[in-house]
Every structure is written in C-alpha cells, then in structure tokens.
N, C-alpha and C. Protein backbone atom coordinates (compact mmCIF):
# COMPACT_ATOMS: atom_id res chain seq x y z
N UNK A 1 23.42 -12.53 -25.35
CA UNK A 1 22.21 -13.16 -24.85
C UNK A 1 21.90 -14.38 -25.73
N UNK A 2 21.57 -15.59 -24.93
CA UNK A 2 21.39 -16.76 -25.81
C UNK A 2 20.03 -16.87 -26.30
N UNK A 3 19.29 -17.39 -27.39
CA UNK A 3 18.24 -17.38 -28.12
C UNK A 3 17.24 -17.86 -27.29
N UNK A 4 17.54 -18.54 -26.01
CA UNK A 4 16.39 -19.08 -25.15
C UNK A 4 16.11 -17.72 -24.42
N UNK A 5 17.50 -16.71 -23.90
CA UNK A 5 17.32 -15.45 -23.12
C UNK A 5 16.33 -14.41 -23.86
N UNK A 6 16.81 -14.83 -25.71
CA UNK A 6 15.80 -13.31 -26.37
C UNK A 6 14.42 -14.03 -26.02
N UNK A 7 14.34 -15.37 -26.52
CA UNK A 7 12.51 -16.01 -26.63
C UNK A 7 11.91 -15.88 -25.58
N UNK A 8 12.62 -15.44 -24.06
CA UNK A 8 12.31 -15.31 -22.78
C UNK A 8 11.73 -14.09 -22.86
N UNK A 9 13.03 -13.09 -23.15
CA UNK A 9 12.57 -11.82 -23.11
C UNK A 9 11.01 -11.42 -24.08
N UNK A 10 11.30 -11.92 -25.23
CA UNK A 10 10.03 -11.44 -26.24
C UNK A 10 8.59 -12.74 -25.98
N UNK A 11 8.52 -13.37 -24.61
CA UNK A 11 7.21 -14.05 -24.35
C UNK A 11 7.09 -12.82 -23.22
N UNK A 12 8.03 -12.69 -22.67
CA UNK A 12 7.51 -11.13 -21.57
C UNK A 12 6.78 -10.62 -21.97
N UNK A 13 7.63 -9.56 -22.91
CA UNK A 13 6.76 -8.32 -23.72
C UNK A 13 5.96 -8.67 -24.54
N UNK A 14 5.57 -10.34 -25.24
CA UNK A 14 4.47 -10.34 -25.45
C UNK A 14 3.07 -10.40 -24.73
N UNK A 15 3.49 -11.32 -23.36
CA UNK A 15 2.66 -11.61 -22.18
C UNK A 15 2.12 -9.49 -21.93
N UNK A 16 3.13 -8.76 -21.54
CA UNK A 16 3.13 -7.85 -21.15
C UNK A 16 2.07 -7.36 -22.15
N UNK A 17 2.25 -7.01 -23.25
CA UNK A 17 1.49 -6.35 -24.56
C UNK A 17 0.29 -6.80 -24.52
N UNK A 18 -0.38 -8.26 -24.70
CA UNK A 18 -0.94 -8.60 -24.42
C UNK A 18 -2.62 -8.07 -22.99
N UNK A 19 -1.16 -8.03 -22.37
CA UNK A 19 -2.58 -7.85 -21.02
C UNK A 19 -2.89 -6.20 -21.29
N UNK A 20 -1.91 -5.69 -21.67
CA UNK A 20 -1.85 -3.85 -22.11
C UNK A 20 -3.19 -3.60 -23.06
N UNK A 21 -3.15 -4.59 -24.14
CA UNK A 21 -4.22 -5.10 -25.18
C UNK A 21 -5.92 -5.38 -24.62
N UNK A 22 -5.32 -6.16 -23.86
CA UNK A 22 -6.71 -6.48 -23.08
C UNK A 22 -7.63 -5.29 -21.90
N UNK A 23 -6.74 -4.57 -21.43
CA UNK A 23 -7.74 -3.59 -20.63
C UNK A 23 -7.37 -2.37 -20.90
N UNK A 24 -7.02 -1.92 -21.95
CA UNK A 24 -7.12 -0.92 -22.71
C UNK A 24 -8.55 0.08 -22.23
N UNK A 25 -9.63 -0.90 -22.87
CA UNK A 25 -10.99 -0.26 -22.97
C UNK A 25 -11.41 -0.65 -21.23
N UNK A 26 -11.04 -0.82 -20.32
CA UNK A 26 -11.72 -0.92 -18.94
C UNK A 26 -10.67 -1.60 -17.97
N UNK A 27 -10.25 -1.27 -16.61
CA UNK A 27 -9.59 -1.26 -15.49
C UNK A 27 -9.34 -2.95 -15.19
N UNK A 28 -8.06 -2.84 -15.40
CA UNK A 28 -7.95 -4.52 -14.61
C UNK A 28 -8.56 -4.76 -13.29
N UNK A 29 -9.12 -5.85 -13.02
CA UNK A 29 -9.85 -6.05 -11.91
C UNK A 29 -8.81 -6.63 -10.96
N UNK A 30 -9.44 -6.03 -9.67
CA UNK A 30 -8.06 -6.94 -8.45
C UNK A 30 -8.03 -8.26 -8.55
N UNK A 31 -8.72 -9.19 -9.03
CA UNK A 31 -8.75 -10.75 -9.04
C UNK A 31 -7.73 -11.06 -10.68
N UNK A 32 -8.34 -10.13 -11.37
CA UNK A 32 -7.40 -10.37 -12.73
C UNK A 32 -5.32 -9.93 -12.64
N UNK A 33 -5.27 -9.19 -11.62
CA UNK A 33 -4.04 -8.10 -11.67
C UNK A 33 -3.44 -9.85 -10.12
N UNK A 34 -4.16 -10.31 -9.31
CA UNK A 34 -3.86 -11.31 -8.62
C UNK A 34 -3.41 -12.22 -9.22
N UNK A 35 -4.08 -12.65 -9.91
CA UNK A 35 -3.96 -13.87 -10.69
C UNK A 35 -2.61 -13.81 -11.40
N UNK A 36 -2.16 -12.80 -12.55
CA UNK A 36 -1.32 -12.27 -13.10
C UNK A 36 -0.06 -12.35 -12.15
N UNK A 37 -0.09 -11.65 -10.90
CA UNK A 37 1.07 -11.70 -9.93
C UNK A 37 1.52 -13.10 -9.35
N UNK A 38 0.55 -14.00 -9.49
CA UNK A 38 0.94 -15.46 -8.64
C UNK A 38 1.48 -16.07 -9.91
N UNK A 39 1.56 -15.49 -10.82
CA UNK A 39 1.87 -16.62 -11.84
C UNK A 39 3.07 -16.32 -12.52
N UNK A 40 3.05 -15.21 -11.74
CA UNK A 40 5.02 -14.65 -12.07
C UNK A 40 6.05 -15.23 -10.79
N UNK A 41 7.17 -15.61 -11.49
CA UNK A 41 7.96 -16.20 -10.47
C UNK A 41 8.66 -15.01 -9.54
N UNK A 42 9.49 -15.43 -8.54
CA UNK A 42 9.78 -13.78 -7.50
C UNK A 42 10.79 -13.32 -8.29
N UNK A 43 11.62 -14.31 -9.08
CA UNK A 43 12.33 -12.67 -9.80
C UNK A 43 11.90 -11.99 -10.57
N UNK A 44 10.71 -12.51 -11.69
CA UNK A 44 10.12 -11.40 -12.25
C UNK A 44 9.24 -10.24 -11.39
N UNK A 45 8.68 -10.92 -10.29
CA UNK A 45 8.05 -10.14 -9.43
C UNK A 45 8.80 -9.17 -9.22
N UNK A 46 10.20 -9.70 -8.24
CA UNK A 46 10.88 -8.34 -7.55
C UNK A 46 11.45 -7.62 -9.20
N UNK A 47 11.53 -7.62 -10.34
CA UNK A 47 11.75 -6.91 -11.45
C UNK A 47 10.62 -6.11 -11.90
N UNK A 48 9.73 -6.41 -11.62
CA UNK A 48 8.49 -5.73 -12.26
C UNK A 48 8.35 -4.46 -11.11
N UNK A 49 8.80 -4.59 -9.86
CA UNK A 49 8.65 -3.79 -8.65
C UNK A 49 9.47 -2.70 -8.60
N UNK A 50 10.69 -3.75 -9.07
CA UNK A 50 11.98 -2.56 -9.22
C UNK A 50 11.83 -1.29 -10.07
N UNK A 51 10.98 -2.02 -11.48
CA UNK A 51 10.57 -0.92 -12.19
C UNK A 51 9.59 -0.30 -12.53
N UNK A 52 8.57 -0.29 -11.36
CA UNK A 52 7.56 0.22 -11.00
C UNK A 52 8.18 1.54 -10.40
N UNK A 53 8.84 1.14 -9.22
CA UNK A 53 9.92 1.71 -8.08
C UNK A 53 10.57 3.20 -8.90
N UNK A 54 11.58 2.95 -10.12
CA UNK A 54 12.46 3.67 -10.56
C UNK A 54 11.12 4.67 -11.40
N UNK A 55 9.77 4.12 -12.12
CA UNK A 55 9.30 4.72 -13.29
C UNK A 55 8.52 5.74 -12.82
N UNK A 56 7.67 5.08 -11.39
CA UNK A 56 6.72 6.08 -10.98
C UNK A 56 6.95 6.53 -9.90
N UNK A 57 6.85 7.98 -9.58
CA UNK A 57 7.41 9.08 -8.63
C UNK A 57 6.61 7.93 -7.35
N UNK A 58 4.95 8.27 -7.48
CA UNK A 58 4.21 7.92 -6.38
C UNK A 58 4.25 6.52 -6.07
N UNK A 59 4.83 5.65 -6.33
CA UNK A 59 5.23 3.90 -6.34
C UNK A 59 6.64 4.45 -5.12
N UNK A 60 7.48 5.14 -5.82
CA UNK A 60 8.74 5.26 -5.19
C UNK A 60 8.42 6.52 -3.59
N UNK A 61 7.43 7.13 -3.64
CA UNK A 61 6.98 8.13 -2.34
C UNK A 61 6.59 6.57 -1.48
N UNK A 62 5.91 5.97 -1.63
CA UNK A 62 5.47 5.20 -1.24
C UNK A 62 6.00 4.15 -0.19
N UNK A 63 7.23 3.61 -1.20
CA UNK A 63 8.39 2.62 -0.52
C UNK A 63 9.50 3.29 0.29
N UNK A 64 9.40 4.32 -0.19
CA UNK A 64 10.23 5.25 0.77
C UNK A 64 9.27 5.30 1.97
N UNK A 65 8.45 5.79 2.30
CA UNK A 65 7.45 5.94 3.03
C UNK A 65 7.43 4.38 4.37
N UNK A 66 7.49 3.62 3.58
CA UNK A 66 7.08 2.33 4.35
C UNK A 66 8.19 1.85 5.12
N UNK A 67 9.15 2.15 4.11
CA UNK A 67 10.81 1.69 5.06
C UNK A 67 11.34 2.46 5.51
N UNK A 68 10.66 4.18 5.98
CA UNK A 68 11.46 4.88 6.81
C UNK A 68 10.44 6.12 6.20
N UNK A 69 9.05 5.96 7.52
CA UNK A 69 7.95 6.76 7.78
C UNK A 69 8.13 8.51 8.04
N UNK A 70 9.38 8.79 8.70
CA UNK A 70 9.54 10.05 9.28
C UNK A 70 8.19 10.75 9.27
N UNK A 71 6.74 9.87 10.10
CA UNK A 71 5.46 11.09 9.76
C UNK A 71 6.04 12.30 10.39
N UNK A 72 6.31 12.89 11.61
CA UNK A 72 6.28 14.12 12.47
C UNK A 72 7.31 14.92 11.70
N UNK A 73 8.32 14.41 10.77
CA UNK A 73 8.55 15.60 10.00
C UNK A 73 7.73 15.73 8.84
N UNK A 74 6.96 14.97 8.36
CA UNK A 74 6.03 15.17 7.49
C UNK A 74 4.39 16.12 7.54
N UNK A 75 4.61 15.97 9.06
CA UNK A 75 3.40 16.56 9.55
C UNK A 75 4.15 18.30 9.49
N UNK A 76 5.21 18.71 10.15
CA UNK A 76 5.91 20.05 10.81
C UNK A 76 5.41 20.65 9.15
N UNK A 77 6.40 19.72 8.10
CA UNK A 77 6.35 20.33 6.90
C UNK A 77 4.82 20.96 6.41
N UNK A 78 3.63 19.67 6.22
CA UNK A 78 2.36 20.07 5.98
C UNK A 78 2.08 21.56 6.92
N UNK A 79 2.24 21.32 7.92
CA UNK A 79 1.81 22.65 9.06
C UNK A 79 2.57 23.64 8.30
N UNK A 80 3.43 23.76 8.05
CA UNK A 80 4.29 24.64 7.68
C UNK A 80 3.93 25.68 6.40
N UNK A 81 3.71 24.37 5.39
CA UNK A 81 2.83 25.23 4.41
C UNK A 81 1.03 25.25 4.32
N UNK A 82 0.75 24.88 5.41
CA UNK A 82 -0.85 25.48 5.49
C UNK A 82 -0.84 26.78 6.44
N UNK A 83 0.30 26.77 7.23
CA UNK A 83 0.07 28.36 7.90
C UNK A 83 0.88 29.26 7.00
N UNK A 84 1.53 28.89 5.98
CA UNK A 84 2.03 29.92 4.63
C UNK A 84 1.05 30.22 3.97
N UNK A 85 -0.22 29.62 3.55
CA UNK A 85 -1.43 29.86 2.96
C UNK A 85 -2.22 30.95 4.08
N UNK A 86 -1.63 31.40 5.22
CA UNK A 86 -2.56 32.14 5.29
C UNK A 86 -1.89 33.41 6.14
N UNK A 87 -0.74 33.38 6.49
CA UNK A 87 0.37 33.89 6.83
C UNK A 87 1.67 33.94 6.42
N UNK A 88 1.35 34.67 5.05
CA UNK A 88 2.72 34.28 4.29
C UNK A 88 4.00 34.75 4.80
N UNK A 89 5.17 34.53 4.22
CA UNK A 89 5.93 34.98 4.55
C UNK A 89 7.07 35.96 3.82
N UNK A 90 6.42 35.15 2.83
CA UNK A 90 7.26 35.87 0.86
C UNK A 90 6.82 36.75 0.33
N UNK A 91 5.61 36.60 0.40
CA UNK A 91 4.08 37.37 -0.23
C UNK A 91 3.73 38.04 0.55
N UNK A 92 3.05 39.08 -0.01
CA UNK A 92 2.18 39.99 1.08
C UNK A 92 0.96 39.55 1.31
N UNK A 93 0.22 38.86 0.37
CA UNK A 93 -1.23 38.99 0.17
C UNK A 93 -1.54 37.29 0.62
N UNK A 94 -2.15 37.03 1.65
CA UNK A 94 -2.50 35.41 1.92
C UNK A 94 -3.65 34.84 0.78
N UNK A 95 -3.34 33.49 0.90
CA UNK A 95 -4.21 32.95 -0.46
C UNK A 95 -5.26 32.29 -0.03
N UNK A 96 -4.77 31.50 1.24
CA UNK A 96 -6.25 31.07 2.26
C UNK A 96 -6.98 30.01 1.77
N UNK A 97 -5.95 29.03 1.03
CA UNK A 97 -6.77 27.84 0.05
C UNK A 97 -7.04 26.75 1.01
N UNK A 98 -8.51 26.34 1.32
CA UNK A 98 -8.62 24.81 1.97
C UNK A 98 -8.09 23.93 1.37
N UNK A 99 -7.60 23.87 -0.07
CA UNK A 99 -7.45 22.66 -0.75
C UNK A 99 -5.72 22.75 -0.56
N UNK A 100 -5.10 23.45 -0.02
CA UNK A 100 -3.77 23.10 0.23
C UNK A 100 -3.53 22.27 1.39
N UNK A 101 -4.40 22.31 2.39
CA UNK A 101 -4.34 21.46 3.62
C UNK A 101 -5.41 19.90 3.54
N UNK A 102 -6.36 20.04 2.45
CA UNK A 102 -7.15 19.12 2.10
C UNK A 102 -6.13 18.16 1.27
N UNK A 103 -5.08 18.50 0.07
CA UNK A 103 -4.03 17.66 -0.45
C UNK A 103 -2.99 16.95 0.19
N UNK A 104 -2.46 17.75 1.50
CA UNK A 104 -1.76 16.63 2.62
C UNK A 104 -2.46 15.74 3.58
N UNK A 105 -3.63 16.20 3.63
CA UNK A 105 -4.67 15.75 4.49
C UNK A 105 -4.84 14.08 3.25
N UNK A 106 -5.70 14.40 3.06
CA UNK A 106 -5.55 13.40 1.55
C UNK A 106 -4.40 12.24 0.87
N UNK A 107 -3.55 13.36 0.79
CA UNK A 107 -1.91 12.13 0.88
C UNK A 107 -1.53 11.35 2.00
N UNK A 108 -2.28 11.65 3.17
CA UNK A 108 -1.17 10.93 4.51
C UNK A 108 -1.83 9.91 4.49
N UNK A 109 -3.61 9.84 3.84
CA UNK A 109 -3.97 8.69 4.32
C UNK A 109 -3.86 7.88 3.33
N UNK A 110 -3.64 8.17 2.13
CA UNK A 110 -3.27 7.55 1.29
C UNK A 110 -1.97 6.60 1.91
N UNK A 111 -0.61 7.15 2.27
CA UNK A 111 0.16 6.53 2.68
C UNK A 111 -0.32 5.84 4.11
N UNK A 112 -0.79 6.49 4.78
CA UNK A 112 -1.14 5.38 5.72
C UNK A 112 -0.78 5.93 6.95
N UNK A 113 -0.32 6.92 7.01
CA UNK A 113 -0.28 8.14 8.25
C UNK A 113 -0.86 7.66 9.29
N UNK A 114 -0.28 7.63 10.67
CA UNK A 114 -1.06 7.70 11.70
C UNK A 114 -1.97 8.46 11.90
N UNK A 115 -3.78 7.86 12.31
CA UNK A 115 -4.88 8.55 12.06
C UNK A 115 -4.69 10.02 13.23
N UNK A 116 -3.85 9.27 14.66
CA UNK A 116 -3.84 10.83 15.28
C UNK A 116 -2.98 12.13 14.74
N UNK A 117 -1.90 11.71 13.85
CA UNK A 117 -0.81 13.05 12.87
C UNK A 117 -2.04 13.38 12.01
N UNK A 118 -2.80 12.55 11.76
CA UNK A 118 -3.51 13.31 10.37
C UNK A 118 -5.20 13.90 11.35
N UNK A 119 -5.49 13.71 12.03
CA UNK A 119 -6.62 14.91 13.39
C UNK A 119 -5.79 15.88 13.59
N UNK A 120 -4.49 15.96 13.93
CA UNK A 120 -3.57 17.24 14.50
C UNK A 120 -3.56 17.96 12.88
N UNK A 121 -3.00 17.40 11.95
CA UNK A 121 -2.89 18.43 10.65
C UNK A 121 -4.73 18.91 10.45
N UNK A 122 -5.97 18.10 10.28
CA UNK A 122 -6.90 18.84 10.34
C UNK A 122 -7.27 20.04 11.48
N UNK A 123 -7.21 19.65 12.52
CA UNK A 123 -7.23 20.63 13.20
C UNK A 123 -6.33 21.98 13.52
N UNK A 124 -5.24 21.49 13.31
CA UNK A 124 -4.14 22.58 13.01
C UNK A 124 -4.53 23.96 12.01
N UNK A 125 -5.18 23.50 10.94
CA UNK A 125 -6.18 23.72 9.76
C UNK A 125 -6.86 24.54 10.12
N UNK A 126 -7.58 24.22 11.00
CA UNK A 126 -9.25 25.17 11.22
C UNK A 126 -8.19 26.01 12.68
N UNK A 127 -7.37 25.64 12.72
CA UNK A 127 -7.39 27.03 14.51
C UNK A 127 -6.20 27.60 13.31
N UNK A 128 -5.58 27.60 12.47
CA UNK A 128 -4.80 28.46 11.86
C UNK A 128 -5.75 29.53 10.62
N UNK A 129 -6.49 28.80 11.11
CA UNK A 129 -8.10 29.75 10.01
C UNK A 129 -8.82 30.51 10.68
N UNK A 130 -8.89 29.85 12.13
CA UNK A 130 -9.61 30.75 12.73
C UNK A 130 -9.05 32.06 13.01
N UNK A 131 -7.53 32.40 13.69
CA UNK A 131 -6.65 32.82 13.92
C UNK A 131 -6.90 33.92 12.95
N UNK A 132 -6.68 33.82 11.53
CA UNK A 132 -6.55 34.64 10.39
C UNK A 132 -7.74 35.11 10.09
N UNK A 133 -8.92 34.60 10.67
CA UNK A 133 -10.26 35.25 10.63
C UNK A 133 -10.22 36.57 11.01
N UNK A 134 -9.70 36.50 12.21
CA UNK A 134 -9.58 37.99 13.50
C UNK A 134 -8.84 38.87 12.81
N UNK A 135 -8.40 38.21 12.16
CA UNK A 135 -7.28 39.46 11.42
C UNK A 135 -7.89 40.30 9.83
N UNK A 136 -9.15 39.50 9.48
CA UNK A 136 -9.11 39.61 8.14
C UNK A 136 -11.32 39.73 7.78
N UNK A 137 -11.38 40.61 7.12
CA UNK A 137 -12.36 40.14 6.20
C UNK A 137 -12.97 39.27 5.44
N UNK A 138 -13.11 38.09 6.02
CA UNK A 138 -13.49 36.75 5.24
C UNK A 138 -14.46 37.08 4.35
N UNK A 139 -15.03 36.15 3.50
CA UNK A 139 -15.97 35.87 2.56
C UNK A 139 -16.90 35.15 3.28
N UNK A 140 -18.27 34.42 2.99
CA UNK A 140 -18.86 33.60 3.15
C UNK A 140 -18.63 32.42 2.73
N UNK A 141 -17.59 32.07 1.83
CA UNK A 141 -17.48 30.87 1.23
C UNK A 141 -16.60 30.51 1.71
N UNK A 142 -15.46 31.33 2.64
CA UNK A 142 -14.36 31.08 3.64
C UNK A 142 -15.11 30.15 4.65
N UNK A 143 -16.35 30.36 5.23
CA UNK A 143 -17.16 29.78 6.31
C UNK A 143 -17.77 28.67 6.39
N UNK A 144 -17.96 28.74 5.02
CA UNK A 144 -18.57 27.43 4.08
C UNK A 144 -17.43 26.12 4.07
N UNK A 145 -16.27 26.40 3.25
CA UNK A 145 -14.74 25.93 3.55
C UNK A 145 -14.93 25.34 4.68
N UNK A 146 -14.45 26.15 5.87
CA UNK A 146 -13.80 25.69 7.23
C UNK A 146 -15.04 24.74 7.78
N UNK A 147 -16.57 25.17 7.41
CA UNK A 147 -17.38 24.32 7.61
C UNK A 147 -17.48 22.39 7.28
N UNK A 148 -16.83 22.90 5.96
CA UNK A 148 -16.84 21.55 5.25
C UNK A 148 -15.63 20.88 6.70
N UNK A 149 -14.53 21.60 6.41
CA UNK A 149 -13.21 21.03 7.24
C UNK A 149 -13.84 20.35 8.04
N UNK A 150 -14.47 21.45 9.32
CA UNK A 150 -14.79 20.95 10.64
C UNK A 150 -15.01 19.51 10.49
N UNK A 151 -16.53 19.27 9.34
CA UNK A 151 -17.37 17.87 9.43
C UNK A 151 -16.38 17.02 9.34
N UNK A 152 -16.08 17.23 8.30
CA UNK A 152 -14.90 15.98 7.77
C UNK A 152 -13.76 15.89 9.10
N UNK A 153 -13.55 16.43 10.27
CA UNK A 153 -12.40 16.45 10.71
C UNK A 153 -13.10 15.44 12.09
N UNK A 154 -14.60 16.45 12.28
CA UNK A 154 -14.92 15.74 13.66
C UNK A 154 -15.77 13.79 12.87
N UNK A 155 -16.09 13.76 12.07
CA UNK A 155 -16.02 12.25 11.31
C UNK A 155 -14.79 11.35 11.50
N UNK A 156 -13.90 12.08 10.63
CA UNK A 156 -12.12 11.11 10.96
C UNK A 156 -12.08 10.97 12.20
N UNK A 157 -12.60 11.85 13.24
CA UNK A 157 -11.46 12.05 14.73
C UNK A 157 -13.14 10.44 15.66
N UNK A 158 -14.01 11.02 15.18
CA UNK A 158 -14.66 10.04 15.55
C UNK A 158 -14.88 8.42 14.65
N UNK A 159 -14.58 8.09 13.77
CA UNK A 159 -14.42 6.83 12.88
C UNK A 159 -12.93 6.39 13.50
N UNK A 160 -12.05 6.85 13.75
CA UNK A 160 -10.60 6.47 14.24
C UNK A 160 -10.74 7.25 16.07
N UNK A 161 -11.94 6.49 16.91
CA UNK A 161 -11.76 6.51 17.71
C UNK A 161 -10.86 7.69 18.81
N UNK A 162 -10.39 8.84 18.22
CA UNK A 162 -9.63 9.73 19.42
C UNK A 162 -10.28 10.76 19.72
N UNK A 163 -11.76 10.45 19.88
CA UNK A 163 -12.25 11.66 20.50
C UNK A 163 -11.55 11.95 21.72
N UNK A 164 -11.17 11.17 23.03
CA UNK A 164 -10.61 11.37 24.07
C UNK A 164 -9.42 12.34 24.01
N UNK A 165 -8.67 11.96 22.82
CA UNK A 165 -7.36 13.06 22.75
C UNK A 165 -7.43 14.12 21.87
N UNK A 166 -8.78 14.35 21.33
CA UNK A 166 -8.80 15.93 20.78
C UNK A 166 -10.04 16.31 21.48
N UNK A 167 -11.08 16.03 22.28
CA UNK A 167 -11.92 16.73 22.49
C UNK A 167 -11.96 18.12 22.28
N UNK A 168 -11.35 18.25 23.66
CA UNK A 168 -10.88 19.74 24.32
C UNK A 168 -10.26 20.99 22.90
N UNK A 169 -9.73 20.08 22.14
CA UNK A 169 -9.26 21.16 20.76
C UNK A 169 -10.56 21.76 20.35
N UNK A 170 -11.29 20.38 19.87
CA UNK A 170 -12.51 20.38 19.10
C UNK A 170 -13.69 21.77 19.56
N UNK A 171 -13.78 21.22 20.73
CA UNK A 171 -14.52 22.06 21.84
C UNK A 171 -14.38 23.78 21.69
N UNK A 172 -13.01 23.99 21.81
CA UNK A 172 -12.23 24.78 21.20
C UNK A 172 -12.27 25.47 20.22
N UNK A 173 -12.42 24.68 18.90
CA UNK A 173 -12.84 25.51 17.54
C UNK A 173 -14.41 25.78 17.32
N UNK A 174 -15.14 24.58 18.11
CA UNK A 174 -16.32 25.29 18.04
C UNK A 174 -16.94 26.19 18.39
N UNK A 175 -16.31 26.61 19.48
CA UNK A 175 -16.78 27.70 20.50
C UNK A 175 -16.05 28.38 19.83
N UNK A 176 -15.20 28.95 19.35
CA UNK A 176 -14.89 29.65 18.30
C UNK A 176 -15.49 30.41 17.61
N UNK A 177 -16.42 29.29 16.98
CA UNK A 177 -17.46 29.23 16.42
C UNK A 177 -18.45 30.64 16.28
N UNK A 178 -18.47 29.97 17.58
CA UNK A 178 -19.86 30.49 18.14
C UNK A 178 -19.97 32.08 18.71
N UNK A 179 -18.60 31.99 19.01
CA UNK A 179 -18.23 32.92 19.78
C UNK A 179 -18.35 34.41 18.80
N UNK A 180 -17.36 33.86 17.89
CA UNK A 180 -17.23 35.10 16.85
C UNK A 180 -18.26 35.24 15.72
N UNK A 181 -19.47 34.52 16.17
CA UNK A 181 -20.73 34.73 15.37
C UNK A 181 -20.08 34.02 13.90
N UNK A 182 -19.23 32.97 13.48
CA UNK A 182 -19.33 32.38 12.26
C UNK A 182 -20.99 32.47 11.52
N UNK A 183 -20.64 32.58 10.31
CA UNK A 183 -21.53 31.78 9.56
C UNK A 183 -22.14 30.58 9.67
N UNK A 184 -22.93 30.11 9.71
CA UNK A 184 -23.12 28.44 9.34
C UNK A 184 -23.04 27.52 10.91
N UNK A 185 -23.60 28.57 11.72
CA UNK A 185 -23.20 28.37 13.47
C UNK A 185 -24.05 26.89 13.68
N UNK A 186 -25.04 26.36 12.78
CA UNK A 186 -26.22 25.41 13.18
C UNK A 186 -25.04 24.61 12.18
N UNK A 187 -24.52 24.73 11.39
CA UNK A 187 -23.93 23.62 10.56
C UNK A 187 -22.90 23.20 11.29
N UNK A 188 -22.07 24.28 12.17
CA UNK A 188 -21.30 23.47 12.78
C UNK A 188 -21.74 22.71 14.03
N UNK A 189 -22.73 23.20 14.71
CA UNK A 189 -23.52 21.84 15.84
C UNK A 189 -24.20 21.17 15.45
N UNK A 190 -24.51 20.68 14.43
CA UNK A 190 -24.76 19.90 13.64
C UNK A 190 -23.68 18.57 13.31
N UNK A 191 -22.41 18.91 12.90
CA UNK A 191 -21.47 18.51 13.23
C UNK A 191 -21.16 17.52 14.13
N UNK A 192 -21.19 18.46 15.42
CA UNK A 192 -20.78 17.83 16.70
C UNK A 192 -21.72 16.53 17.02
N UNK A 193 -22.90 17.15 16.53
CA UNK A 193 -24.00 16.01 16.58
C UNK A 193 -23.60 14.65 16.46
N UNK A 194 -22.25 14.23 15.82
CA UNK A 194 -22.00 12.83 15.52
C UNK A 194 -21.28 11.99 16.32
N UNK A 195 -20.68 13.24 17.38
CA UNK A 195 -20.29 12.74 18.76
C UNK A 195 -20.75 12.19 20.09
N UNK A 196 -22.30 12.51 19.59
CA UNK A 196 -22.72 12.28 20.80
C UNK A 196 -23.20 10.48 20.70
C-alpha cells in the first residue's frame, strides 16, 4: 500500500472516530447522518454498506428481504409458530404467548410486509386463540391479551384501508366474542367502534 493509500486509510478512521466521538453522549440526527452520506463518494458509500451488510444480522435480514421478499412463505412460517404457541406439537403443555405473534407482527412491518399478509397474520392470531379457548381454561389476562390484539388489529386493518377484505373475518371474531361470553365484551365493541 502506497503512503497516499495508508494517509487515505487513517483520514477514514480518523473521519470515522471522530463522528463515533461526537455522538457518543446523544443519537446522530437524520440531517447530520445525511449530510455525512453525501459527502462520501459511491465507493466509500457502497463500502460502508457492504460492511454494514456482512456486520449486522438485521442490515443483512433486510437486503435480503428487499431483493427477494418471499412474504407468503414468511407469513406460513409466522402462522406456523403462533399456532405452536398454542397447539404444540413437541410439548405437551401450550404456552399461549401474545408476544410471539406480536414479534412477527412487529418485524413484517418493520420490513415492509404487505399491510394485507400482516391483517391475515393478526387475525390468524385471535381465531387460533379463540379456537384454544374452547378447549382450555383461560385466565382473565388471556382476554385482556386477545383484547389488546383485536384493537390493534381492527386499527391496522382500518388505517391500511382493507376493511372490505377482512370484514366478514372480523365480524367473525367478534361474534365470537360475544358469543362465548368473553371477558371485556364492551372493550371489544368498543373496538369496532372505529369502523364505523
């Protein structure tokens, strides 16, 4: 490497150190982290990406993600292990965690999931809960849970516009609802309330 290549390399890692130095004590701001990116030329750019790419798992879920989406096997899989949470298959004893279907729920939109794959995994959710209700001795805080779900599910399905293509589900779990005397029967028409 010629002495202009090391002085190259060590204004990097000083540039680099530097900004490391500077927001240490508080979050680079998007105008500061902009600025920074326009002022790198594209091969340092596409280098800094590359090894973003190789260092961090969720950088690299990501780009995978964008250049070859496969959601509907991503969705089968999520389904797959939220009806293992409550119908195991290994285990005898179901664990019945909302927060296992709340973490894919959570990740897809992070990546950017089509909003109707990610209404089918919420709802998938609450009729694979309901299902295991009939079978089981719930808690009250089970009711509470699926309560929270519902809101949050009939919000997404109405903020991303598909009430038309889940109504009839929706309709469905509420009467559910209602039917089997849930808990929290005013919280969930309450709910619905945001549809109208």
């Amino acid at each position: 490497m010629t002495s202009f290549g090391i002085k190259a390399q060590l204004d990097r890692y000083f540039t680099i150190a530097w900004c490391i130095f500077e927001i240490q004590d508080k979050k680079m701001s998007k105008r500061a982290l902009k600025k920074y990116v326009t002022e790198l030329k594209k091969r340092e750019l596409e280098e800094q990406l590359l090894d973003l790419y190789t260092r961090f798992p969720v950088v690299k879920e990501y780009y995978d993600f964008i250049f070859n989406p496969k959601e509907d096997k991503m969705v089968q899989e999520a389904k797959a292990k939220i009806s293992n949470e409550y119908f195991p298959l290994k285990r005898k004893r179901p664990k019945a965690r909302r927060s296992v279907a709340q973490k894919y729920i959570k990740h897809f939109m992070k990546l950017g999931v089509e909003p109707h794959l990610i209404a089918d995994v919420m709802l998938y959710n609450l009729e694979i809960a309901q299902t295991f209700s009939l079978e089981r001795n719930v808690p009250e805080s089970f009711f509470k849970s699926m309560l929270n779900s519902f809101t949050e599910m009939v919000q997404f399905i109405s903020l991303n516009g598909l009430l038309p293509n889940y109504k009839e589900r929706i309709v469905k779990v509420y009467n559910f609802t209602q039917d089997n005397h849930w808990c929290f029967q005013e919280g969930f028409s309450r709910a619905l309330d945001i549809l109208d």
